[in-house]
N, C-alpha and C. Protein backbone atom coordinates (compact mmCIF):
# COMPACT_ATOMS: atom_id res chain seq x y z
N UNK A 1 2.75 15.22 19.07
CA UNK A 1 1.64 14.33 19.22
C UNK A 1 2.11 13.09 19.96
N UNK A 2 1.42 12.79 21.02
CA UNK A 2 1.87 11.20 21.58
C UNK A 2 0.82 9.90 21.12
N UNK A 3 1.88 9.10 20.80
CA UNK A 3 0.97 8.25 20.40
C UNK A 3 0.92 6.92 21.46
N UNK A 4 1.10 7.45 22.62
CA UNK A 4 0.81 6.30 23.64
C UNK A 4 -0.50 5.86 23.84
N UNK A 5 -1.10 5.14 23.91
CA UNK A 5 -2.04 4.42 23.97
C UNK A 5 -2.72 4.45 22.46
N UNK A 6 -2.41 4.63 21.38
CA UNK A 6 -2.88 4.24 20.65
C UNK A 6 -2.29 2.84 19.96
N UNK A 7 -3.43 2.32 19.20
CA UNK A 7 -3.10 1.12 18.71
C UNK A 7 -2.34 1.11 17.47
N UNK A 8 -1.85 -0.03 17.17
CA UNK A 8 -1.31 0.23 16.00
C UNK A 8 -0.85 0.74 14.76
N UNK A 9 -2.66 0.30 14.55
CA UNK A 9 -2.65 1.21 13.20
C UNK A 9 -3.58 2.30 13.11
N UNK A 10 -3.67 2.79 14.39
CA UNK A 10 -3.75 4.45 14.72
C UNK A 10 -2.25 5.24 14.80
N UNK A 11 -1.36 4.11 15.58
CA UNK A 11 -0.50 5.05 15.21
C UNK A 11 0.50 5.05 13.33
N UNK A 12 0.32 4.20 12.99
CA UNK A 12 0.67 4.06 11.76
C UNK A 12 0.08 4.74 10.75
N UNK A 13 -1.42 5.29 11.24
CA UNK A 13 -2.19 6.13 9.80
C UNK A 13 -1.95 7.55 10.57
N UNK A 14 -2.03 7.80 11.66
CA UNK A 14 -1.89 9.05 12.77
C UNK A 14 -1.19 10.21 13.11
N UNK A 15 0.34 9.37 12.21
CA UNK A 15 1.36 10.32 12.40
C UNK A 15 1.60 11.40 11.64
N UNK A 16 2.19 12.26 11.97
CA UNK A 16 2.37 13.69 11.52
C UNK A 16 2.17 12.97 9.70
N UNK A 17 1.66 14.36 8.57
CA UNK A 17 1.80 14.52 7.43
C UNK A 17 3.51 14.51 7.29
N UNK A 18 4.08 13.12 6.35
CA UNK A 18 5.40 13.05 5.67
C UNK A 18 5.10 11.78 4.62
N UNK A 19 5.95 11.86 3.87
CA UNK A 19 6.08 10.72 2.86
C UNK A 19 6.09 9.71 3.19
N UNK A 20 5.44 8.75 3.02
CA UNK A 20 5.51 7.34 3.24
C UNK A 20 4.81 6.23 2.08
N UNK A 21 5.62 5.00 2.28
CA UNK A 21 5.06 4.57 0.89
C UNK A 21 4.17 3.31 1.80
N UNK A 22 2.89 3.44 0.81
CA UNK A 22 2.03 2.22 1.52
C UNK A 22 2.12 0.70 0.61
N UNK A 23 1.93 -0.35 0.98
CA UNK A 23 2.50 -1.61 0.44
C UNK A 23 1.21 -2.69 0.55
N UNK A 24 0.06 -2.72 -0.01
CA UNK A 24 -0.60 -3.22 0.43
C UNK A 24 -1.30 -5.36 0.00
N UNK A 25 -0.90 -5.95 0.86
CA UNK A 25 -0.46 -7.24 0.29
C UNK A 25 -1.96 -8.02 1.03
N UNK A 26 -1.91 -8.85 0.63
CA UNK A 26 -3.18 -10.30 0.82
C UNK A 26 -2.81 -11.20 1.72
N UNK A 27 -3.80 -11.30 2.87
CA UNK A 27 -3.63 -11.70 4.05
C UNK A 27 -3.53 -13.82 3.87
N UNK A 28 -4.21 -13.84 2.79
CA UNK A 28 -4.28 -15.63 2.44
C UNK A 28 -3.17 -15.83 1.65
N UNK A 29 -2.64 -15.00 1.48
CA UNK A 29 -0.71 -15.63 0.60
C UNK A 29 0.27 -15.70 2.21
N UNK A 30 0.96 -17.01 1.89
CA UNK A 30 1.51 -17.27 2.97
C UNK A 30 3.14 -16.54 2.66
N UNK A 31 3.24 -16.17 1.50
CA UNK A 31 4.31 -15.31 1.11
C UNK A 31 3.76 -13.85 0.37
N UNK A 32 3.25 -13.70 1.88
CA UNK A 32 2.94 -12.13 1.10
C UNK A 32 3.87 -10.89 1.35
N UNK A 33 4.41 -10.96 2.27
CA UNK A 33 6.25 -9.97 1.81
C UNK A 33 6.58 -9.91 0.73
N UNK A 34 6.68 -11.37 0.43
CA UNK A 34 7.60 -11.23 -1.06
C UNK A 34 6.80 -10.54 -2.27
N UNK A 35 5.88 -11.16 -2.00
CA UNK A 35 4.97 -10.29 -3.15
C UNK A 35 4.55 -8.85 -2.83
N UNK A 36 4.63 -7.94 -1.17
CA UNK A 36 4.63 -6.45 -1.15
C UNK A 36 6.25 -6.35 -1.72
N UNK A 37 7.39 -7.02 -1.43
CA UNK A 37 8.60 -6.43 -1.97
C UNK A 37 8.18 -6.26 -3.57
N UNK A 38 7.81 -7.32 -4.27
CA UNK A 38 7.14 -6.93 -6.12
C UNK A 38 6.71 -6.03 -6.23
N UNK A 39 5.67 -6.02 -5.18
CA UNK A 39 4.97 -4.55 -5.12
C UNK A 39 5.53 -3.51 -5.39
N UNK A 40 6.53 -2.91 -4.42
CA UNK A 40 7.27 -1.75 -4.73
C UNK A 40 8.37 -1.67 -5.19
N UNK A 41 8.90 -3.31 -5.83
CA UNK A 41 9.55 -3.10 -6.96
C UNK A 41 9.37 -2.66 -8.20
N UNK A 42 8.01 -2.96 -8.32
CA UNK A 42 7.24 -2.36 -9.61
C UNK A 42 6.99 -1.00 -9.44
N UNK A 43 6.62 -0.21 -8.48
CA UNK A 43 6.22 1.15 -8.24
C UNK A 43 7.49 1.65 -8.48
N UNK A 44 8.26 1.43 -8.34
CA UNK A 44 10.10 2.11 -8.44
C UNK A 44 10.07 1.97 -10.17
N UNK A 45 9.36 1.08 -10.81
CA UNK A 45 9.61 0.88 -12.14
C UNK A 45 9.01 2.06 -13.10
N UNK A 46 7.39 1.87 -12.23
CA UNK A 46 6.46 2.71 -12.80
C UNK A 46 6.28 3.82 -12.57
N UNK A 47 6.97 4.51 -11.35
CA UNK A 47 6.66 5.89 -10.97
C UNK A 47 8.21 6.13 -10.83
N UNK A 48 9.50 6.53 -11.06
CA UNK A 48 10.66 6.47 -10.67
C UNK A 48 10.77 7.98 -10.09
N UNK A 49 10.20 8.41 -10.20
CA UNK A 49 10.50 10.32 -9.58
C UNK A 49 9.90 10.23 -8.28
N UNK A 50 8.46 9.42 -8.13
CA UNK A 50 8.19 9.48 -6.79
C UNK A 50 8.96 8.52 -5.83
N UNK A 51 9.37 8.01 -6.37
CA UNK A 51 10.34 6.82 -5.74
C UNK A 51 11.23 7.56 -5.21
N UNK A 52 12.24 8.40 -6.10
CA UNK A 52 12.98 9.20 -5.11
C UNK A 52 12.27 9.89 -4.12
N UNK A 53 11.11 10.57 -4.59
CA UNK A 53 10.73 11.59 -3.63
C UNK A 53 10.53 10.78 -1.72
N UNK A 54 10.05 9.54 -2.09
CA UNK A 54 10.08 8.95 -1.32
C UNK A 54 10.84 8.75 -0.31
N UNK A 55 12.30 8.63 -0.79
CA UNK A 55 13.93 8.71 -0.70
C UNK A 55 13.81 7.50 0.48
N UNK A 56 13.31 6.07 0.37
CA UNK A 56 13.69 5.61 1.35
C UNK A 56 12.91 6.22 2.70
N UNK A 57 11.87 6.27 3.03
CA UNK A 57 11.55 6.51 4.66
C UNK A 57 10.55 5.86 5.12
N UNK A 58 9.55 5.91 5.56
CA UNK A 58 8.59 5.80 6.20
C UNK A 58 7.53 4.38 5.01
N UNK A 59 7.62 3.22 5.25
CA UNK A 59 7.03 2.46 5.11
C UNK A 59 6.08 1.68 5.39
N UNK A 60 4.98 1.16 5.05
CA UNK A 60 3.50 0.53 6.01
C UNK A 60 2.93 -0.50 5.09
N UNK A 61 3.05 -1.65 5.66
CA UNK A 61 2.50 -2.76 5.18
C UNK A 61 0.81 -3.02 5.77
N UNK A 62 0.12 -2.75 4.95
CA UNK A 62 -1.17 -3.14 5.58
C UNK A 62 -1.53 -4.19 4.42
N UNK A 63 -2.92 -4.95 5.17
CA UNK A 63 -3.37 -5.85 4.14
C UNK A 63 -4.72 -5.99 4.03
N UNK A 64 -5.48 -6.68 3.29
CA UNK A 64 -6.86 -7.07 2.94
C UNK A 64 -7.07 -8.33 2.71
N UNK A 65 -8.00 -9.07 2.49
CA UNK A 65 -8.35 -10.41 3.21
C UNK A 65 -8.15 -11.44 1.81
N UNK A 66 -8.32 -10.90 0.79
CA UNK A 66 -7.92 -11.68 -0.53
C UNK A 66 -7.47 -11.08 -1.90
N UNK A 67 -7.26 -12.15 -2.70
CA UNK A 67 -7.27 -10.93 -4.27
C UNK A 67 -8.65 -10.20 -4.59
N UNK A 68 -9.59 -10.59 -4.32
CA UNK A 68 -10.41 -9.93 -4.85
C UNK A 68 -10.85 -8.40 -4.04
N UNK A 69 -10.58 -8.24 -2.85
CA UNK A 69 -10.70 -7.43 -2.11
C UNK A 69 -9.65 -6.17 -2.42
N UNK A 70 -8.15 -6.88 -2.75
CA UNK A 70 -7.02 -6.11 -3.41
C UNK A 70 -7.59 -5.51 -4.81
N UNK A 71 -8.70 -5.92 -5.59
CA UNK A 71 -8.83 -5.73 -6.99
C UNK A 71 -9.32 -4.60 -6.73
N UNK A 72 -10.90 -5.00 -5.57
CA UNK A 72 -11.60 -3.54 -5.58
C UNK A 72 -10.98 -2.24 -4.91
N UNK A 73 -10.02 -2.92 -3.89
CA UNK A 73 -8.73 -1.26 -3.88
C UNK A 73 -8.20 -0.86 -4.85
N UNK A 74 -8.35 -1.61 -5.74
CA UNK A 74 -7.50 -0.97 -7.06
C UNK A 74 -8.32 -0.31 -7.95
N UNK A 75 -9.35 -0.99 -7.69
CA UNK A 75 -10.59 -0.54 -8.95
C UNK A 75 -10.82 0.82 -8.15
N UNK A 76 -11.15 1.11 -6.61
CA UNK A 76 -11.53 2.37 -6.18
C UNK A 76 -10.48 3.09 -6.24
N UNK A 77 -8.88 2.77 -6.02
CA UNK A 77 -7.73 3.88 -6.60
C UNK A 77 -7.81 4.44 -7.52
N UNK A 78 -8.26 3.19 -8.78
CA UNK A 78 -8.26 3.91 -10.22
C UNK A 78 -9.67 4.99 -10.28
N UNK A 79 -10.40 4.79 -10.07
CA UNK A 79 -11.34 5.99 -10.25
C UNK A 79 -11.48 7.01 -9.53
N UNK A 80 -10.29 7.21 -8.82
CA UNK A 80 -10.21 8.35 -7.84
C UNK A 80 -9.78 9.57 -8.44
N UNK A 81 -9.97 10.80 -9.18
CA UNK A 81 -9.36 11.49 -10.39
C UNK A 81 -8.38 12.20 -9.38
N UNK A 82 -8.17 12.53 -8.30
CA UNK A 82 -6.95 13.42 -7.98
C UNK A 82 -5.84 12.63 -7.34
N UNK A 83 -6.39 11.17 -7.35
CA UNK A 83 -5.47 10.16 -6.98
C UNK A 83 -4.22 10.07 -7.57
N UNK A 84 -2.84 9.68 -6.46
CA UNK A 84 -1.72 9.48 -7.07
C UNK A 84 -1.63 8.56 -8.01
N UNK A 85 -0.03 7.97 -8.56
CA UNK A 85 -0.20 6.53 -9.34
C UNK A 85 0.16 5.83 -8.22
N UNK A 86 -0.47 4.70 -8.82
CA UNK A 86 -0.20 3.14 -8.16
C UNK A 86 0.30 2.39 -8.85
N UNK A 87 0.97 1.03 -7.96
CA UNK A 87 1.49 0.08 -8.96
C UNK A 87 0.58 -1.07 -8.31
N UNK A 88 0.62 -2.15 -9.07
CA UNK A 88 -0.07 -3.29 -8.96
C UNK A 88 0.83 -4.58 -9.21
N UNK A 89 1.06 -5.95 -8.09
CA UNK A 89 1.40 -6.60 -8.89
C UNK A 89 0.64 -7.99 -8.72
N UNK A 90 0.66 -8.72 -10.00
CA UNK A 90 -0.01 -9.92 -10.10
C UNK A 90 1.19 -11.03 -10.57
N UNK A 91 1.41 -12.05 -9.41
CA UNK A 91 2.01 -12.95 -9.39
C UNK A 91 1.92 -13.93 -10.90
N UNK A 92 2.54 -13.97 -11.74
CA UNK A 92 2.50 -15.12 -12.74
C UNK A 92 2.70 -16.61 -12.40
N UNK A 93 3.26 -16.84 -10.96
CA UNK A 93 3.09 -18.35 -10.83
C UNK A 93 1.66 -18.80 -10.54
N UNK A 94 1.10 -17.86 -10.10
CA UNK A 94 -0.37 -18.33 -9.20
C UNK A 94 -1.35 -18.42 -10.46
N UNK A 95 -0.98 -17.90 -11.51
CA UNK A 95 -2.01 -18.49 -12.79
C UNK A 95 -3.79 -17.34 -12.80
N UNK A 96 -3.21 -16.33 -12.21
CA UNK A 96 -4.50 -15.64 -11.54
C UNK A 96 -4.16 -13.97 -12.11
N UNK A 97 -6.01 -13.64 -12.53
CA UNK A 97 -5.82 -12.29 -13.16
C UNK A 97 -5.39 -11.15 -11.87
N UNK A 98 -5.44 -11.94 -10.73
CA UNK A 98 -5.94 -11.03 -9.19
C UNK A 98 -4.59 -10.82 -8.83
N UNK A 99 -4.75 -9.20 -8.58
CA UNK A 99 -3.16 -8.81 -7.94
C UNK A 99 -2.91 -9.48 -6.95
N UNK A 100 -1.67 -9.67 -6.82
CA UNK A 100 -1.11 -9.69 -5.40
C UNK A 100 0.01 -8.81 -4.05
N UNK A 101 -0.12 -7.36 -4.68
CA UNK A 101 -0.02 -6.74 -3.74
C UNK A 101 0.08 -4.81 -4.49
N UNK A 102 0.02 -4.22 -4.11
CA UNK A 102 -0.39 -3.03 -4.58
C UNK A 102 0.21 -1.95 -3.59
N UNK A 103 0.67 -0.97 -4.66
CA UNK A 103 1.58 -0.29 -3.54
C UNK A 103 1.44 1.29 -3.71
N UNK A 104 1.28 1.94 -2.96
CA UNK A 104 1.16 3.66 -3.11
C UNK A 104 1.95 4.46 -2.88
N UNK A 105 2.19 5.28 -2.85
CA UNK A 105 3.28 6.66 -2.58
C UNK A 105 2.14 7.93 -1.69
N UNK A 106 2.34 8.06 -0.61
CA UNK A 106 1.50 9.31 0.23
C UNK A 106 2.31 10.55 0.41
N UNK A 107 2.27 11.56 -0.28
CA UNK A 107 3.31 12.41 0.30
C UNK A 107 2.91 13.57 1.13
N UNK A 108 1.75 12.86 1.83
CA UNK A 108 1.17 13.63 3.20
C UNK A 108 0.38 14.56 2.73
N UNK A 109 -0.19 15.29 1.53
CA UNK A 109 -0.84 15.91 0.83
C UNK A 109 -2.28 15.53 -0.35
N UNK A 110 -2.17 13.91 -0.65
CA UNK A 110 -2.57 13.79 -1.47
C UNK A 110 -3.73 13.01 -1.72
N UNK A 111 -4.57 12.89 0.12
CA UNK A 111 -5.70 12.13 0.54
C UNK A 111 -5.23 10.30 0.25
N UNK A 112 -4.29 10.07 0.25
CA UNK A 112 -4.49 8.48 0.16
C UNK A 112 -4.45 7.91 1.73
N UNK A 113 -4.31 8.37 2.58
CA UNK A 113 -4.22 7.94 3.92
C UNK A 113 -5.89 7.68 3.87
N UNK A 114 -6.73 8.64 3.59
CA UNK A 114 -8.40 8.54 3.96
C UNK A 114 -8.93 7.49 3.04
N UNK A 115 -7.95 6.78 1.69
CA UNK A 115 -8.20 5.97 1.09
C UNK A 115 -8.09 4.60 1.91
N UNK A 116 -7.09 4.52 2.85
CA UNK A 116 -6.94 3.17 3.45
C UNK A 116 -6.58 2.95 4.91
N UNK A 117 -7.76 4.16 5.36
CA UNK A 117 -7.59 4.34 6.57
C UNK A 117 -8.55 3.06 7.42
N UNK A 118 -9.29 2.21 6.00
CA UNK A 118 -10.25 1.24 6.86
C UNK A 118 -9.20 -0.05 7.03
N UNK A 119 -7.97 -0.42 6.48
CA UNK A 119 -7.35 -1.53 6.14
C UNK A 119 -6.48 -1.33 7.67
N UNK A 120 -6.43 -3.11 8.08
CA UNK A 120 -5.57 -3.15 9.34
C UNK A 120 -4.05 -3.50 8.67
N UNK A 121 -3.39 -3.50 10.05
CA UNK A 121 -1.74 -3.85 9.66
C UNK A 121 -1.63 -4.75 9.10
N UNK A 122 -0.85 -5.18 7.93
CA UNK A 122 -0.23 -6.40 7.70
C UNK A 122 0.16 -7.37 9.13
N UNK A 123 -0.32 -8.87 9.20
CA UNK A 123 0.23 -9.77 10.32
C UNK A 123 1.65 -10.57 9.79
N UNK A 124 1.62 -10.77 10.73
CA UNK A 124 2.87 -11.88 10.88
C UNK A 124 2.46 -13.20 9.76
């Protein structure tokens, strides 16, 4: 497949079916890395088998425009019944019930790509 002329995050949702873990963080935190790294520090906590399965590869930071927007990805993950697990994390300095970054495991089989195929790249 060539992915020349596609954009970004065509080519980032586009590519061949393989494992990749998605990281999905809040575009109004001016430290929102640090809080996708929580992110899938916690998913390594909470899921540790898919973590290996993962083994390290294929990573994608996308984002959404606030916490509350992150909640209702979470609220539509959770009611997804053939959905993988997720992890969630909510910052304790910020004093707030609202995650701040949320992270998935895709292992190219398991429809979560069509879950967040509307979300753009994480920016700078």
């Amino acid at each position: 497949m060539s992915l020349i002329g596609l954009s970004s995050k065509e080519s980032a949702m586009n590519l061949p079916l393989e494992p990749r873990m998605y990281v999905i963080v809040r575009e109004d935190l001016a430290y929102k890395y640090v809080q996708g790294s929580h992110g899938l520090a916690q998913y390594a906590i909470d899921h540790p088998w898919k973590f290996v399965e993962w083994n390290n590869q294929t990573i994608v930071y996308l984002s959404v425009f606030n916490g509350m927007a992150l909640e209702d990805l979470r609220l539509k993950l959770r009611d997804t019944p053939y959905f993988p697990g997720f992890s969630v994390f909510v910052e304790p300095d910020l004093q707030s019930p609202l995650p701040t970054a949320l992270c998935v495991f895709d292992d190219g089989n398991n429809g979560v790509r069509e879950h967040l195929k509307g979300l753009s790249l994480a920016s700078k």
